[in-house]
PDB file of N, CA and C in Angstrom:
ATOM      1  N   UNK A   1      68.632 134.112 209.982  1.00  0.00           N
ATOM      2  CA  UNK A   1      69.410 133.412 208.985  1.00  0.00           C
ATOM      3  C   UNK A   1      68.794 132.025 208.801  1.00  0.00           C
ATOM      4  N   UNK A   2      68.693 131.748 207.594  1.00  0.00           N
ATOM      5  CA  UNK A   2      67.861 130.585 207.303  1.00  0.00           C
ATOM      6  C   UNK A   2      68.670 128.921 207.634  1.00  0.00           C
ATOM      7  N   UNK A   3      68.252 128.032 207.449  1.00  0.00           N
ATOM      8  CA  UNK A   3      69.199 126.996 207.883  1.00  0.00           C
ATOM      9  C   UNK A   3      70.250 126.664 206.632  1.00  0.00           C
ATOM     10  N   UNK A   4      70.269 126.513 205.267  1.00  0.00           N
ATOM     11  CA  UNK A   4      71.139 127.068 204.333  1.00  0.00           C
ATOM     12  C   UNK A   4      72.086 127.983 204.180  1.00  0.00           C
ATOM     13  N   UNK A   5      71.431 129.060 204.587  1.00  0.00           N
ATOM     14  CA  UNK A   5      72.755 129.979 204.849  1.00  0.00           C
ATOM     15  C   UNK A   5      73.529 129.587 205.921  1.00  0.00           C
ATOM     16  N   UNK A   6      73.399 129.097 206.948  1.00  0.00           N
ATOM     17  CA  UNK A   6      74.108 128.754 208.208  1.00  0.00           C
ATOM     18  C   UNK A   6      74.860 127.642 207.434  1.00  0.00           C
ATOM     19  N   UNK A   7      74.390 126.910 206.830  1.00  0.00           N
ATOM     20  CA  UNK A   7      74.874 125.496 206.083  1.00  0.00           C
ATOM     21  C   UNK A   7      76.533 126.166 205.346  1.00  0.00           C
ATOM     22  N   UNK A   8      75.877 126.992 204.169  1.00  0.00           N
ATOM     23  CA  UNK A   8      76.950 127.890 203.311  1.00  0.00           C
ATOM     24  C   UNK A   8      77.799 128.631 204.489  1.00  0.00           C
ATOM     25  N   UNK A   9      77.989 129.375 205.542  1.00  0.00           N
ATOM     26  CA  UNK A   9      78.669 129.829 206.703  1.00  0.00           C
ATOM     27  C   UNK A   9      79.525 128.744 207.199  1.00  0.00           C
ATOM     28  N   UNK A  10      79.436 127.616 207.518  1.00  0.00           N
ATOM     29  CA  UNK A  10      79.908 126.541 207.935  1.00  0.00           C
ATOM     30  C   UNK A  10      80.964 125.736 207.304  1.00  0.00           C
ATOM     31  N   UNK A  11      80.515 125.869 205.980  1.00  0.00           N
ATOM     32  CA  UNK A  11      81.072 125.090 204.536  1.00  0.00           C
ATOM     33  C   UNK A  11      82.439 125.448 204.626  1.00  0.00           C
ATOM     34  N   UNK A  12      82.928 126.517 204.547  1.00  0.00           N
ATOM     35  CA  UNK A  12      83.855 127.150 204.418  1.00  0.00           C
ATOM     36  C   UNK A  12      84.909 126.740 206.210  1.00  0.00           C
ATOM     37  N   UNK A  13      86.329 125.846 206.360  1.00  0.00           N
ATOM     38  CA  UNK A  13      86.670 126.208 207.488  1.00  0.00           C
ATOM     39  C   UNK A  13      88.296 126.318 207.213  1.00  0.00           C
ATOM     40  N   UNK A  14      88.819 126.492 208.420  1.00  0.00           N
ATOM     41  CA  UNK A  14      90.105 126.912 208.554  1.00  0.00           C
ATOM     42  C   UNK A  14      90.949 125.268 209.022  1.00  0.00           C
ATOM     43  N   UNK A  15      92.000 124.700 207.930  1.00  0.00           N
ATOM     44  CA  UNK A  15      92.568 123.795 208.489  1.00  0.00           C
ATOM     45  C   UNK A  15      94.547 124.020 208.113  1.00  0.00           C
ATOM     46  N   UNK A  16      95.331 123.361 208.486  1.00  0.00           N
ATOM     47  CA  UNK A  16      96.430 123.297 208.557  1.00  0.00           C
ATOM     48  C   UNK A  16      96.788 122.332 207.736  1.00  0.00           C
ATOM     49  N   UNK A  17      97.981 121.805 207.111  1.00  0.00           N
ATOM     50  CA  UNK A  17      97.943 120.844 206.300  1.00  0.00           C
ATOM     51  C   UNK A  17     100.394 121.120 206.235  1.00  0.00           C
ATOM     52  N   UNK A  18     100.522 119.836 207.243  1.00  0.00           N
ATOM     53  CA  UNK A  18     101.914 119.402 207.589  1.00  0.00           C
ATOM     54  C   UNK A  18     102.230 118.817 206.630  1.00  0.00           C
ATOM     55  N   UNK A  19     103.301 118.935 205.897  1.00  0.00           N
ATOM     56  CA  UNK A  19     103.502 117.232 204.690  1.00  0.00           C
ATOM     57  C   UNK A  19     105.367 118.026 204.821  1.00  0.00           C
ATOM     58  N   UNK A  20     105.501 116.197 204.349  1.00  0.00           N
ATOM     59  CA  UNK A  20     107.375 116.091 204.821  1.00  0.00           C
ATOM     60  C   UNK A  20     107.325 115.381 202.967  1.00  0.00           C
ATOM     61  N   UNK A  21     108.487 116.448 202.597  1.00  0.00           N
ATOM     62  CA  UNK A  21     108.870 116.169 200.882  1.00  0.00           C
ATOM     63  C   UNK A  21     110.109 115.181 201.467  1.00  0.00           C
ATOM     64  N   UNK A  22     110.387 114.133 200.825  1.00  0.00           N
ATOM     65  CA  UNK A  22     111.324 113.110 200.680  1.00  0.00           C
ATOM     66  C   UNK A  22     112.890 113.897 200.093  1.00  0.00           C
ATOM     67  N   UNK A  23     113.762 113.738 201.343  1.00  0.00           N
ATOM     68  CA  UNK A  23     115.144 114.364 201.389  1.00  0.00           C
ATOM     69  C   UNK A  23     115.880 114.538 200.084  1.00  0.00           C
ATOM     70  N   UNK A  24     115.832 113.437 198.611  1.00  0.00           N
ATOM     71  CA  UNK A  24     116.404 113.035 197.741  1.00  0.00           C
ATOM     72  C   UNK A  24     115.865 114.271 196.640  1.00  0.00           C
ATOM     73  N   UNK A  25     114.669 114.727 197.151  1.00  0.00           N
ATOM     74  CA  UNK A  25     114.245 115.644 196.189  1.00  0.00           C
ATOM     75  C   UNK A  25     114.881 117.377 196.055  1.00  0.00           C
ATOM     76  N   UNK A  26     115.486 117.435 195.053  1.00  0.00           N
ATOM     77  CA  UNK A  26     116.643 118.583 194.602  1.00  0.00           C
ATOM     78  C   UNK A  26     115.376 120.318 195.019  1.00  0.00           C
ATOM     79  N   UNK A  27     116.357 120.654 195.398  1.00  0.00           N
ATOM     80  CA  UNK A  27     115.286 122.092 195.778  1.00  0.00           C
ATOM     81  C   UNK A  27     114.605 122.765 194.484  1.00  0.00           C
ATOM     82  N   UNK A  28     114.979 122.756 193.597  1.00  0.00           N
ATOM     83  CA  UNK A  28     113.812 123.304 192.251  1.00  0.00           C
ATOM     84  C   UNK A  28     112.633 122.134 192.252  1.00  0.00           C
ATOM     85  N   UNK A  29     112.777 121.155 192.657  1.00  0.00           N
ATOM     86  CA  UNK A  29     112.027 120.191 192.640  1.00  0.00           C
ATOM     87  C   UNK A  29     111.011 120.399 194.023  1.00  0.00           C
ATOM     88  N   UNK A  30     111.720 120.211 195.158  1.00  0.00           N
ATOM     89  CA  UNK A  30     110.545 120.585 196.172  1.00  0.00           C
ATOM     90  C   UNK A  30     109.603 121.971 196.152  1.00  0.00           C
ATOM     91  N   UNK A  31     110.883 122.970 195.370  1.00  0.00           N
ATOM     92  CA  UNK A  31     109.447 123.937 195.059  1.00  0.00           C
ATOM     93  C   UNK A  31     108.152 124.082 194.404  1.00  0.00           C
ATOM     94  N   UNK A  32     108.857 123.050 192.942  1.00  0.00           N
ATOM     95  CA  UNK A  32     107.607 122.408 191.992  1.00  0.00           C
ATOM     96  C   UNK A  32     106.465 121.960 192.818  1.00  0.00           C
ATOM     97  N   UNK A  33     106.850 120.798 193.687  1.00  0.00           N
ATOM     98  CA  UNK A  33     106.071 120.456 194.510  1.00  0.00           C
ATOM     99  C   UNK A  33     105.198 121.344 195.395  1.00  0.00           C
ATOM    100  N   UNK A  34     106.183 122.086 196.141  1.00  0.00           N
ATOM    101  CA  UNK A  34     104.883 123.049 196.937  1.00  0.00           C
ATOM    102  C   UNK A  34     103.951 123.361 196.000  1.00  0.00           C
ATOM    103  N   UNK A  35     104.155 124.166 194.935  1.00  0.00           N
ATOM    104  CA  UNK A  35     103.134 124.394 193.923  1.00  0.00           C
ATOM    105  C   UNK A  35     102.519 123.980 193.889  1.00  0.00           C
ATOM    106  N   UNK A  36     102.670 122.442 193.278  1.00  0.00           N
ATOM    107  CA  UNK A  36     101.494 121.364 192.857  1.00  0.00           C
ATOM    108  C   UNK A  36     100.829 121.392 194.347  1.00  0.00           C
ATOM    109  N   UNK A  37     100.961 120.964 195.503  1.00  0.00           N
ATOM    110  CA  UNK A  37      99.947 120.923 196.573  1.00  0.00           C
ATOM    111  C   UNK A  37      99.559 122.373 196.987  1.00  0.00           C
ATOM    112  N   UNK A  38      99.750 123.184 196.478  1.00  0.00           N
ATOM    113  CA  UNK A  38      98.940 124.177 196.815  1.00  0.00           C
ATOM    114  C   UNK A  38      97.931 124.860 195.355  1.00  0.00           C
ATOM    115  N   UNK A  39      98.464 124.483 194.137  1.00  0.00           N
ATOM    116  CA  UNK A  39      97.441 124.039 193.271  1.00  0.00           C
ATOM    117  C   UNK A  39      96.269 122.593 193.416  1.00  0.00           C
ATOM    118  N   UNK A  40      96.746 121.810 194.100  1.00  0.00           N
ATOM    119  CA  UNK A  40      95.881 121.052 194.614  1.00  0.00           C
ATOM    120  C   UNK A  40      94.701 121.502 195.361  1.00  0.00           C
ATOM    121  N   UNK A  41      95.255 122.004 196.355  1.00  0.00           N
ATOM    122  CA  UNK A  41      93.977 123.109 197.076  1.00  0.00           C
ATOM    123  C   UNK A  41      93.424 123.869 196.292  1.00  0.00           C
ATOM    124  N   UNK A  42      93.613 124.628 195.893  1.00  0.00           N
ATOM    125  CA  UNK A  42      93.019 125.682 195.014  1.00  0.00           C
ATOM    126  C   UNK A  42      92.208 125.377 194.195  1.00  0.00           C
ATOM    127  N   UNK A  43      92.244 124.371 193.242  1.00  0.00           N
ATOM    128  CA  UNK A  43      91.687 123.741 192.404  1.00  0.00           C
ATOM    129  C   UNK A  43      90.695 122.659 193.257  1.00  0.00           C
ATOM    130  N   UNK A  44      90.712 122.570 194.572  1.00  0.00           N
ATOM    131  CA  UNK A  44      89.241 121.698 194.961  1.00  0.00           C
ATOM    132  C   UNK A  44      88.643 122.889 195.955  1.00  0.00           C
ATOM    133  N   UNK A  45      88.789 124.268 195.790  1.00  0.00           N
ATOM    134  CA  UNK A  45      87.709 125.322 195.801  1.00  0.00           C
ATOM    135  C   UNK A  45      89.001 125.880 197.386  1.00  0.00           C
ATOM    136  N   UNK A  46      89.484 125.770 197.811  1.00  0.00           N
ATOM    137  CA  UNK A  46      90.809 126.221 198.758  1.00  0.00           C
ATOM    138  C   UNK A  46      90.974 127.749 198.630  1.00  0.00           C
ATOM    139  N   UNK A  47      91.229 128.651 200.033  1.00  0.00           N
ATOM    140  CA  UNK A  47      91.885 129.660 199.667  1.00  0.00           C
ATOM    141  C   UNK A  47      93.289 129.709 200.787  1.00  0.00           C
ATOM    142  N   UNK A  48      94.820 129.776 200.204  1.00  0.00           N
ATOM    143  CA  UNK A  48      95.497 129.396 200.986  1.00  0.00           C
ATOM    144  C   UNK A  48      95.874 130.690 201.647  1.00  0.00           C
ATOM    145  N   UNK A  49      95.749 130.812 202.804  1.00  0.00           N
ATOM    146  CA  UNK A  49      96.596 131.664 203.767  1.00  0.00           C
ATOM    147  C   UNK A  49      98.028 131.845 203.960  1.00  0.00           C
ATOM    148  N   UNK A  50      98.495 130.905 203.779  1.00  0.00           N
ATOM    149  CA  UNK A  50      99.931 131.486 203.787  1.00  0.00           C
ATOM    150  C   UNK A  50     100.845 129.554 204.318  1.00  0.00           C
ATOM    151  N   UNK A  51     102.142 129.866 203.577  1.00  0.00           N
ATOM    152  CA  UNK A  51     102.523 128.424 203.191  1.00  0.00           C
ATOM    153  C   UNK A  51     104.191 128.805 204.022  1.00  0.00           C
ATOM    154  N   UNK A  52     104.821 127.889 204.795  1.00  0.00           N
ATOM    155  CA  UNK A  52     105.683 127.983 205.832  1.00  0.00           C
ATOM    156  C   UNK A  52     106.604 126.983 205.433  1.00  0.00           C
ATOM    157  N   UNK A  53     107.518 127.224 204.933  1.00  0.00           N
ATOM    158  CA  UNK A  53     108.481 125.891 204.639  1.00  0.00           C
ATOM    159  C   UNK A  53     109.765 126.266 205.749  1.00  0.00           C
ATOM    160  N   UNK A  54     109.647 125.373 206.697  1.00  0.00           N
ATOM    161  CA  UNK A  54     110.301 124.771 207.630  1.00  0.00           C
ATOM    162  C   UNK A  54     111.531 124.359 207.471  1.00  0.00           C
ATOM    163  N   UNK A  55     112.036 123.908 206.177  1.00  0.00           N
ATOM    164  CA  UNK A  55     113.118 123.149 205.992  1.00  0.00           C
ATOM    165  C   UNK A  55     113.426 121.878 206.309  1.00  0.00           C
ATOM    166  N   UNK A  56     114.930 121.350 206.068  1.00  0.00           N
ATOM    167  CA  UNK A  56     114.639 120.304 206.045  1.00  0.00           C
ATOM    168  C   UNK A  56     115.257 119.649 207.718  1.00  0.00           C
ATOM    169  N   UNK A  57     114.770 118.574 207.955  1.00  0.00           N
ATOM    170  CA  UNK A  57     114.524 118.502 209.825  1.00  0.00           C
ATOM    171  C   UNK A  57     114.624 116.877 210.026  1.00  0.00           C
ATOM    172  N   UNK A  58     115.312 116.112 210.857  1.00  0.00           N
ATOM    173  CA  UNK A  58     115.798 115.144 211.348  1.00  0.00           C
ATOM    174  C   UNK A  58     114.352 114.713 211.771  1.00  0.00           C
ATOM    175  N   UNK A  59     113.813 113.314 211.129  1.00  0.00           N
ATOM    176  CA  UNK A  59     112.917 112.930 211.570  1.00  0.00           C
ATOM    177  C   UNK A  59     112.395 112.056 213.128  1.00  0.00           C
ATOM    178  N   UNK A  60     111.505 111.816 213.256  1.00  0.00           N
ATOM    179  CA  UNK A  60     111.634 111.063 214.853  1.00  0.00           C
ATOM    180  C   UNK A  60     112.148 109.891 214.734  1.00  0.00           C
ATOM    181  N   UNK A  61     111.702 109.280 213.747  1.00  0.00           N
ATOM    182  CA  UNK A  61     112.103 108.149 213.563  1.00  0.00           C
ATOM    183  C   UNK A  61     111.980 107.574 212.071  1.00  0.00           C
ATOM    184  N   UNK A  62     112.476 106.733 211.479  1.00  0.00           N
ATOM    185  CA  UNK A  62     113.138 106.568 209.869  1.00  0.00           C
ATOM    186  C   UNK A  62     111.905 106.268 209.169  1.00  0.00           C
ATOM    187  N   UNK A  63     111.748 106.755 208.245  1.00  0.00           N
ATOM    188  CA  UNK A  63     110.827 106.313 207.122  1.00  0.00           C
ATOM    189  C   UNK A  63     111.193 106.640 206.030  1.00  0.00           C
ATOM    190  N   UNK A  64     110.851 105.110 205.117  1.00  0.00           N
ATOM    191  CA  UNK A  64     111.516 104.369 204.050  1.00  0.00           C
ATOM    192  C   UNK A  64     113.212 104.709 204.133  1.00  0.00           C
ATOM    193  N   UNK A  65     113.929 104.179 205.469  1.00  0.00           N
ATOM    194  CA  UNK A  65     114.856 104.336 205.375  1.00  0.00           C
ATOM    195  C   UNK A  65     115.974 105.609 205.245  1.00  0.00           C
ATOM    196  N   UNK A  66     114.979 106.922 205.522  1.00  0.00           N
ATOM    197  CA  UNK A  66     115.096 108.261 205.213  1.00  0.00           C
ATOM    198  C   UNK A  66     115.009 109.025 206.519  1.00  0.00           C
ATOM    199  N   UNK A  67     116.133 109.702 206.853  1.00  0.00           N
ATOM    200  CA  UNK A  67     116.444 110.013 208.695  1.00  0.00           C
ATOM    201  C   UNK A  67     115.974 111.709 208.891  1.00  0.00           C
ATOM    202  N   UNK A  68     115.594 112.245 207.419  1.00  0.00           N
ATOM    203  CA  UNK A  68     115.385 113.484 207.054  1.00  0.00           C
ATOM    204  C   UNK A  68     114.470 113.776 206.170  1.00  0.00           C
ATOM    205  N   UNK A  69     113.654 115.461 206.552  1.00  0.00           N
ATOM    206  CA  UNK A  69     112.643 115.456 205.362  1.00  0.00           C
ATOM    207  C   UNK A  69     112.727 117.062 205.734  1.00  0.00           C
ATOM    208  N   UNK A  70     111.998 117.477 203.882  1.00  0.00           N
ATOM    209  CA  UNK A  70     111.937 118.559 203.998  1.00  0.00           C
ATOM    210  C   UNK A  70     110.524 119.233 205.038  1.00  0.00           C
ATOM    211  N   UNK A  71     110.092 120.020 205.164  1.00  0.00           N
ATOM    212  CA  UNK A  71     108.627 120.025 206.366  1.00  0.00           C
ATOM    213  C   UNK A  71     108.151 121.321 205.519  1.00  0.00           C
ATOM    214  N   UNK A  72     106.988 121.526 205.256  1.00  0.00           N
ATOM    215  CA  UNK A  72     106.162 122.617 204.713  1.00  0.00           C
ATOM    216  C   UNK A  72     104.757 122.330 205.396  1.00  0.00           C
ATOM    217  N   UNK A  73     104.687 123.480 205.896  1.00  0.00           N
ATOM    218  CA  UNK A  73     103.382 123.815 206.739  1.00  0.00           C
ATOM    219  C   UNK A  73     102.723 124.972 205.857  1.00  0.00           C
ATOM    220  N   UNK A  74     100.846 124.369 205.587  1.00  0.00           N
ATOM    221  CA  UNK A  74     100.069 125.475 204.412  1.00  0.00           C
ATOM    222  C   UNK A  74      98.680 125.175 205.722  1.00  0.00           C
ATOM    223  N   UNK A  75      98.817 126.919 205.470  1.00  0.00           N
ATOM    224  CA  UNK A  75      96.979 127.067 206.361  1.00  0.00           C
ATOM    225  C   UNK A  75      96.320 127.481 205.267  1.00  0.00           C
ATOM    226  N   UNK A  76      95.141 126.735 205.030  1.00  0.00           N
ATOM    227  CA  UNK A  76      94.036 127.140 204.232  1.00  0.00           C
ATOM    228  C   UNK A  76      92.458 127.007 204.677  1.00  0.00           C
ATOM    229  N   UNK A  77      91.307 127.637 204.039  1.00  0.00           N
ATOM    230  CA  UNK A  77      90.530 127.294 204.191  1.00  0.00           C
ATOM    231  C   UNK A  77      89.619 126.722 203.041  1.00  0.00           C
ATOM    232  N   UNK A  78      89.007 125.599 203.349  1.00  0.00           N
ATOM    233  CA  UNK A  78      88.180 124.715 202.130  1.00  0.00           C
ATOM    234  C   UNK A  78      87.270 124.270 202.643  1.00  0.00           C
ATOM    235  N   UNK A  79      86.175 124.172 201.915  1.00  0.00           N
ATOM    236  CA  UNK A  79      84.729 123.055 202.388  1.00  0.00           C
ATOM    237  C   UNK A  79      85.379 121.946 202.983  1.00  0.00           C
ATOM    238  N   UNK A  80      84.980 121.012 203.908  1.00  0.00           N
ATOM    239  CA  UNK A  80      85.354 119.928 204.746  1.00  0.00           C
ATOM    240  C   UNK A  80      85.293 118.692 203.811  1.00  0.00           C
ATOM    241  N   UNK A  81      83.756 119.047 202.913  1.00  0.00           N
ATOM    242  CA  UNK A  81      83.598 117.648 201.997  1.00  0.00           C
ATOM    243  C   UNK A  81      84.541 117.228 200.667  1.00  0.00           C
ATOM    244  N   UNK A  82      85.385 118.628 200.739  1.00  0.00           N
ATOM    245  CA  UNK A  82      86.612 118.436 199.378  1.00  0.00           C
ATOM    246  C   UNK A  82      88.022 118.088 199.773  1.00  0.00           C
ATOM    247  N   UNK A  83      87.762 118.401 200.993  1.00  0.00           N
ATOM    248  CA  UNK A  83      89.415 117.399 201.725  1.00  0.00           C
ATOM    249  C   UNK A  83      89.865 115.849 201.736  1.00  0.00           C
ATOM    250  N   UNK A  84      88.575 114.715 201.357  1.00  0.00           N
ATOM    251  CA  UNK A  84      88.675 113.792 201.013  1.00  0.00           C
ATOM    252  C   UNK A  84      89.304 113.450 199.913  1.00  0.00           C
ATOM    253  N   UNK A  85      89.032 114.290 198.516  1.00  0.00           N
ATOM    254  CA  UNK A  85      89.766 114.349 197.599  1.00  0.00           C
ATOM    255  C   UNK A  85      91.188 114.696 197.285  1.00  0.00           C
ATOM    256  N   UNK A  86      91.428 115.786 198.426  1.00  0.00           N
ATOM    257  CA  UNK A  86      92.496 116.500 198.477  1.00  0.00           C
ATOM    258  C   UNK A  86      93.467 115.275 198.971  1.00  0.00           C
ATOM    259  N   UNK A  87      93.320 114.794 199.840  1.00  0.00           N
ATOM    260  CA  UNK A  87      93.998 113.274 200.948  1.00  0.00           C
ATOM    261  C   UNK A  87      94.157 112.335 199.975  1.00  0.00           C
ATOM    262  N   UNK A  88      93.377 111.774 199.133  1.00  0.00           N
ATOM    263  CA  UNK A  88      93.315 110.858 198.306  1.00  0.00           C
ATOM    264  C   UNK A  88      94.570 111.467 197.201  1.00  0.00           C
ATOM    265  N   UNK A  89      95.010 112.139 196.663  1.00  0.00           N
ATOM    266  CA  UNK A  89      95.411 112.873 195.783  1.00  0.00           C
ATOM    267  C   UNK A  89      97.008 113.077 196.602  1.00  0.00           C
ATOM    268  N   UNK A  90      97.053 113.294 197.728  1.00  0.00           N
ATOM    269  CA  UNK A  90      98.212 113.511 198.186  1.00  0.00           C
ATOM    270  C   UNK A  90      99.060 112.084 198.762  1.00  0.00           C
ATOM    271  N   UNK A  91      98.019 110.719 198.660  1.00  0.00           N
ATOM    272  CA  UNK A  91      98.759 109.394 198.931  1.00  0.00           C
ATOM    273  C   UNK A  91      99.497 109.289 198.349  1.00  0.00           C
ATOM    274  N   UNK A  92      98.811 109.742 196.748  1.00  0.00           N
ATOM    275  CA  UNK A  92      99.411 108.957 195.606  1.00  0.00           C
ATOM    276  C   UNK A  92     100.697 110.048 195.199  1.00  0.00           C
ATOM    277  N   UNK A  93     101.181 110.694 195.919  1.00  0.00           N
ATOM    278  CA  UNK A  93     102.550 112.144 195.331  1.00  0.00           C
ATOM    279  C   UNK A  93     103.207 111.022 196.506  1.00  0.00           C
ATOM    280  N   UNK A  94     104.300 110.340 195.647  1.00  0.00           N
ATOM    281  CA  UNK A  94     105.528 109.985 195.728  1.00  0.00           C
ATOM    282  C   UNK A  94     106.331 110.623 196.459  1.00  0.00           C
ATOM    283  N   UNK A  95     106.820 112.001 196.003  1.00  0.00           N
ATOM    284  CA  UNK A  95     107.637 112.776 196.831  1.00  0.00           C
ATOM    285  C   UNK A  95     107.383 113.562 198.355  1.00  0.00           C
ATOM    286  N   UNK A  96     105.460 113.149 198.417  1.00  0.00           N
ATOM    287  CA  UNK A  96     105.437 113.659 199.881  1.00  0.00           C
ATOM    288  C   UNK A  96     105.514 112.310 200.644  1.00  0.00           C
ATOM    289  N   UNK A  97     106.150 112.272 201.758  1.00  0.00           N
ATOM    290  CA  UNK A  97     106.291 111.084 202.400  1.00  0.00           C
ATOM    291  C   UNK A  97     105.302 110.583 203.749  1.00  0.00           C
ATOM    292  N   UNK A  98     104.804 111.927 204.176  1.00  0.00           N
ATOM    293  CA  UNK A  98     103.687 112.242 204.629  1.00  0.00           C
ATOM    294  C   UNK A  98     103.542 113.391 204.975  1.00  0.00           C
ATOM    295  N   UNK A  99     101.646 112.902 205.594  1.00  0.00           N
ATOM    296  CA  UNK A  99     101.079 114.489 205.981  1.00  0.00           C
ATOM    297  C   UNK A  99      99.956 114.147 206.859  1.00  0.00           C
ATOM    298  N   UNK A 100      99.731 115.262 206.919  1.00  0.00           N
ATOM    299  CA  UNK A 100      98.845 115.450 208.489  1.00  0.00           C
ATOM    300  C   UNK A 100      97.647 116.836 208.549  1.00  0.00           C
ATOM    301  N   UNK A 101      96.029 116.552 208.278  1.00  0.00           N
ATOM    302  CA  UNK A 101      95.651 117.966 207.968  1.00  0.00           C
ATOM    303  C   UNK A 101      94.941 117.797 208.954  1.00  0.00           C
ATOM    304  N   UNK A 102      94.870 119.239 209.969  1.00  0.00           N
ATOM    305  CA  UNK A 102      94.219 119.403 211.193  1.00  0.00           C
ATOM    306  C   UNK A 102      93.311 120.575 211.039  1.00  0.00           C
ATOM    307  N   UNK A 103      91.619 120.328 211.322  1.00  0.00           N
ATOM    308  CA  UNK A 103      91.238 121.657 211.614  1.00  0.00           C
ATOM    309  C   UNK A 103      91.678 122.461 212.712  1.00  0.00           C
ATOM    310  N   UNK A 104      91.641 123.931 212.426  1.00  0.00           N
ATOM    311  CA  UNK A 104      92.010 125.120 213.250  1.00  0.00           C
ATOM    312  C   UNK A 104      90.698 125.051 214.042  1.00  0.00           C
ATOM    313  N   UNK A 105      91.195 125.149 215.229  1.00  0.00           N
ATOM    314  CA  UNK A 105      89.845 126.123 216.065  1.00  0.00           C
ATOM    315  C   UNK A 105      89.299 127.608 215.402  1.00  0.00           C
TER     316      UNK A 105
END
Protein backbone atom coordinates (compact mmCIF):
# COMPACT_ATOMS: atom_id res chain seq x y z
CA UNK A 1 0.00 0.00 0.00
CA UNK A 2 1.44 3.15 -1.11
CA UNK A 3 1.94 6.06 1.39
CA UNK A 4 -1.35 7.94 -0.03
CA UNK A 5 -3.44 5.31 0.26
CA UNK A 6 -2.46 4.79 3.92
CA UNK A 7 -2.93 8.73 4.02
CA UNK A 8 -6.78 8.23 2.40
CA UNK A 9 -7.21 5.01 5.17
CA UNK A 10 -6.43 7.32 7.97
CA UNK A 11 -8.48 10.37 6.75
CA UNK A 12 -11.50 8.89 7.58
CA UNK A 13 -11.93 8.40 11.80
CA UNK A 14 -14.41 7.55 14.36
CA UNK A 15 -15.29 10.47 16.90
CA UNK A 16 -18.17 11.19 19.43
CA UNK A 17 -19.58 14.56 19.59
CA UNK A 18 -21.62 15.49 23.40
CA UNK A 19 -23.51 18.94 23.04
CA UNK A 20 -26.13 20.19 25.86
CA UNK A 21 -29.25 22.22 23.89
CA UNK A 22 -30.21 25.16 26.31
CA UNK A 23 -33.37 24.04 28.64
CA UNK A 24 -35.66 27.12 27.25
CA UNK A 25 -35.62 25.47 23.91
CA UNK A 26 -39.36 23.94 23.14
CA UNK A 27 -38.97 20.22 21.91
CA UNK A 28 -39.93 20.82 18.07
CA UNK A 29 -37.19 23.15 18.40
CA UNK A 30 -34.45 20.92 19.92
CA UNK A 31 -35.31 18.50 17.25
CA UNK A 32 -34.77 21.20 14.51
CA UNK A 33 -31.63 21.49 16.10
CA UNK A 34 -30.44 17.94 16.20
CA UNK A 35 -30.98 18.15 12.52
CA UNK A 36 -29.10 21.15 11.86
CA UNK A 37 -25.91 19.54 13.77
CA UNK A 38 -26.15 16.53 12.17
CA UNK A 39 -26.62 18.30 8.78
CA UNK A 40 -23.65 20.07 9.90
CA UNK A 41 -21.68 16.90 9.79
CA UNK A 42 -22.83 15.64 6.81
CA UNK A 43 -22.33 18.51 4.84
CA UNK A 44 -18.41 18.78 5.96
CA UNK A 45 -18.08 15.11 4.34
CA UNK A 46 -19.45 13.11 7.99
CA UNK A 47 -21.11 9.79 8.04
CA UNK A 48 -23.26 9.66 11.24
CA UNK A 49 -23.61 6.40 13.07
CA UNK A 50 -26.20 6.82 15.14
CA UNK A 51 -27.46 9.98 17.35
CA UNK A 52 -28.56 9.30 21.29
CA UNK A 53 -30.62 11.93 22.85
CA UNK A 54 -30.23 11.55 26.49
CA UNK A 55 -32.68 14.00 27.57
CA UNK A 56 -32.85 16.55 29.54
CA UNK A 57 -30.29 16.20 32.84
CA UNK A 58 -29.37 18.43 35.90
CA UNK A 59 -26.16 19.99 35.14
CA UNK A 60 -22.89 19.84 37.41
CA UNK A 61 -22.84 23.04 37.81
CA UNK A 62 -24.88 26.34 36.34
CA UNK A 63 -24.27 27.74 33.09
CA UNK A 64 -25.60 31.01 31.99
CA UNK A 65 -27.62 30.66 34.94
CA UNK A 66 -29.30 27.38 33.56
CA UNK A 67 -29.32 24.24 36.23
CA UNK A 68 -30.51 21.98 33.17
CA UNK A 69 -29.85 20.90 29.61
CA UNK A 70 -31.06 18.85 27.09
CA UNK A 71 -27.79 16.13 26.29
CA UNK A 72 -27.55 14.52 22.71
CA UNK A 73 -24.78 12.24 22.07
CA UNK A 74 -23.86 11.70 17.83
CA UNK A 75 -21.02 9.09 16.82
CA UNK A 76 -19.72 9.85 13.51
CA UNK A 77 -16.99 9.44 11.34
CA UNK A 78 -15.18 12.50 9.39
CA UNK A 79 -11.71 13.51 8.12
CA UNK A 80 -9.95 15.07 11.31
CA UNK A 81 -9.05 18.27 9.11
CA UNK A 82 -13.01 19.16 8.74
CA UNK A 83 -13.74 19.11 12.47
CA UNK A 84 -12.20 22.51 12.81
CA UNK A 85 -14.92 23.83 10.81
CA UNK A 86 -17.45 21.77 12.29
CA UNK A 87 -16.30 23.43 16.12
CA UNK A 88 -16.16 26.78 14.69
CA UNK A 89 -19.78 26.49 13.40
CA UNK A 90 -21.08 24.97 16.56
CA UNK A 91 -19.68 28.18 18.91
CA UNK A 92 -21.65 30.28 17.07
CA UNK A 93 -25.44 27.94 17.59
CA UNK A 94 -26.85 29.85 20.43
CA UNK A 95 -29.00 27.07 21.47
CA UNK A 96 -26.09 24.59 22.03
CA UNK A 97 -24.63 25.62 25.28
CA UNK A 98 -21.89 23.29 24.91
CA UNK A 99 -19.96 20.46 23.52
CA UNK A 100 -17.31 18.18 23.64
CA UNK A 101 -15.91 16.01 20.46
CA UNK A 102 -13.73 13.04 21.40
CA UNK A 103 -11.95 10.63 19.12
CA UNK A 104 -13.02 6.90 19.51
CA UNK A 105 -10.30 4.44 19.88
Amino acid sequence: MGKNQREEVNAMRKYEIMYIINPTVLEEGREELVNQVNALLTSNGATIAKTEKWGERKLAYPIDKKKSGFYVLTTFEIDGTKLAEVESKLNIMESVMRYIVVKQD
